[in-house]
Protein backbone atom coordinates (compact mmCIF):
# COMPACT_ATOMS: atom_id res chain seq x y z
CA UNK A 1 12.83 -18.73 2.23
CA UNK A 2 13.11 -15.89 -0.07
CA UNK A 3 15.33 -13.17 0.56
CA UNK A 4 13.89 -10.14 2.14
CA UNK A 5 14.69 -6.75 0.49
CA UNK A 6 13.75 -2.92 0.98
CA UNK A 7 10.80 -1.40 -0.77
CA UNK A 8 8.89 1.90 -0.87
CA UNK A 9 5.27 2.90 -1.14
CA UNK A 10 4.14 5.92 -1.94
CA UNK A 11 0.50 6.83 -1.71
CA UNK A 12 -2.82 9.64 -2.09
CA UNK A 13 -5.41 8.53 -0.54
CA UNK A 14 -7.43 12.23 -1.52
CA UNK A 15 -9.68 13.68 1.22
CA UNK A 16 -11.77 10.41 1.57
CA UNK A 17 -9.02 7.96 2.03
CA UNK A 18 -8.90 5.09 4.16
CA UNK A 19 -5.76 6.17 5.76
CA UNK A 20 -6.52 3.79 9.13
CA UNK A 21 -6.72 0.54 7.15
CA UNK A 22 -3.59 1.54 4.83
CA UNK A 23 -1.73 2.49 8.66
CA UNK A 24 -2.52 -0.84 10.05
CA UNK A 25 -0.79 -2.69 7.20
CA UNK A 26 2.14 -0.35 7.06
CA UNK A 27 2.61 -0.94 10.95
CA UNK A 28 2.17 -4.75 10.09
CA UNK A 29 5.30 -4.31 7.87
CA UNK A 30 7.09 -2.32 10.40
CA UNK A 31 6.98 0.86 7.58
CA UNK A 32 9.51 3.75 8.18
CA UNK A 33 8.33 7.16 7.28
CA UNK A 34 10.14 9.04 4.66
CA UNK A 35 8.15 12.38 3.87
CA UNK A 36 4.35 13.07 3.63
CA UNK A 37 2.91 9.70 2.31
CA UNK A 38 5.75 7.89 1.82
CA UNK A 39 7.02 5.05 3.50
CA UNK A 40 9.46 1.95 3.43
CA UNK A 41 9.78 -1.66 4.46
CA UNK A 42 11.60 -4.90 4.16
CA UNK A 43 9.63 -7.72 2.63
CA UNK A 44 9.77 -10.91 1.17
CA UNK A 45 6.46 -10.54 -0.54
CA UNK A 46 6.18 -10.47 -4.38
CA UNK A 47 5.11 -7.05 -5.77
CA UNK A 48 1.55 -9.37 -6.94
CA UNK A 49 1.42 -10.23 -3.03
CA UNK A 50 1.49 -6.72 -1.89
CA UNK A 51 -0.39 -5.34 -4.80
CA UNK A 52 -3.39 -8.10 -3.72
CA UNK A 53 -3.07 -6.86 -0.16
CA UNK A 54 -3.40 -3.33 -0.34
CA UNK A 55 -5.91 -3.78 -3.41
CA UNK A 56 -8.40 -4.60 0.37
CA UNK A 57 -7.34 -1.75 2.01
CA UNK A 58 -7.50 1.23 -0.97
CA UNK A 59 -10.59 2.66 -2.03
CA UNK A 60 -11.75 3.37 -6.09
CA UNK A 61 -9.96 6.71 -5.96
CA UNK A 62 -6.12 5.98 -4.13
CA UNK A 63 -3.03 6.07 -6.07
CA UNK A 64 -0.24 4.10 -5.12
CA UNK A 65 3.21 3.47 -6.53
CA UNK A 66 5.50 0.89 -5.20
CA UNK A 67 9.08 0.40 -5.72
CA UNK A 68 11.01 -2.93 -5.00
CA UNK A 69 13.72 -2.49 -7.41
CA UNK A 70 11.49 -0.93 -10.28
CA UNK A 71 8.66 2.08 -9.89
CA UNK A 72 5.27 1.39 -10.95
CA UNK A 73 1.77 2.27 -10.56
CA UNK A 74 0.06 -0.64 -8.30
CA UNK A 75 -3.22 1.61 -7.88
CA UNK A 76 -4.09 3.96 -9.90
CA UNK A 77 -2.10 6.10 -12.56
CA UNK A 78 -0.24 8.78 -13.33
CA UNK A 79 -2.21 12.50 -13.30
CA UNK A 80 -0.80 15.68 -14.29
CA UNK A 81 2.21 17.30 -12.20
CA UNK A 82 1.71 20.09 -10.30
CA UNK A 83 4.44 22.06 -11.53
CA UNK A 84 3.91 21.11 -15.17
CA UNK A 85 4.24 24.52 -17.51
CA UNK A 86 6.36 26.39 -14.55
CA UNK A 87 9.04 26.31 -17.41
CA UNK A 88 7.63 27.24 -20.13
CA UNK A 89 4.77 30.57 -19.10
CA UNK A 90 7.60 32.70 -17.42
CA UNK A 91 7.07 36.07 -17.98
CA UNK A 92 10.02 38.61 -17.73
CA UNK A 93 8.69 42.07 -16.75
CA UNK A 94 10.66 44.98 -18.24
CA UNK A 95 11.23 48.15 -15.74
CA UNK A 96 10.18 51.20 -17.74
């Protein structure tokens, strides 16, 4: 019996999401919430097992990045962040 160990899923689902069918598994694996579309769990399942599951219950479009130790993309990719160029394109305005 393999030892059972804490993991985290984040997810976007976008407008059109399936978010019933990804509920029902994370209520299957007794998920904690941790912020908007993040959760965690205890499993014994291999990151292939749980990437097979939820590749039934995400559509085309979801995005989902699962941690068990290492982060990585099981759905999806990587887009741009939205704060990407904040640093960069400020503008100090001098008081005349």
């Amino acid at each position: 019996m393999a030892l059972k160990r804490r993991c985290w899923l984040s997810f976007d689902l976008g407008l059109r999401g399936k978010y019933e069918d990804l509920y029902a598994w994370l209520d299957t694996m007794e998920a904690k919430e941790c912020g908007d579309n993040v959760a965690t769990f205890f499993t014994e399942k291999t990151r292939k097992e749980v990437q097979k599951e939820l590749s039934k219950v995400l559509d085309e479009n979801a995005r989902a990045y699962f941690i068990d130790g290492k982060g990585g993309f099981i759905k999806g990719g990587r887009k741009r962040a939205p704060w990407a160029g904040y640093s960069k394109g400020q503008i100090e305005v001098e008081e005349e």
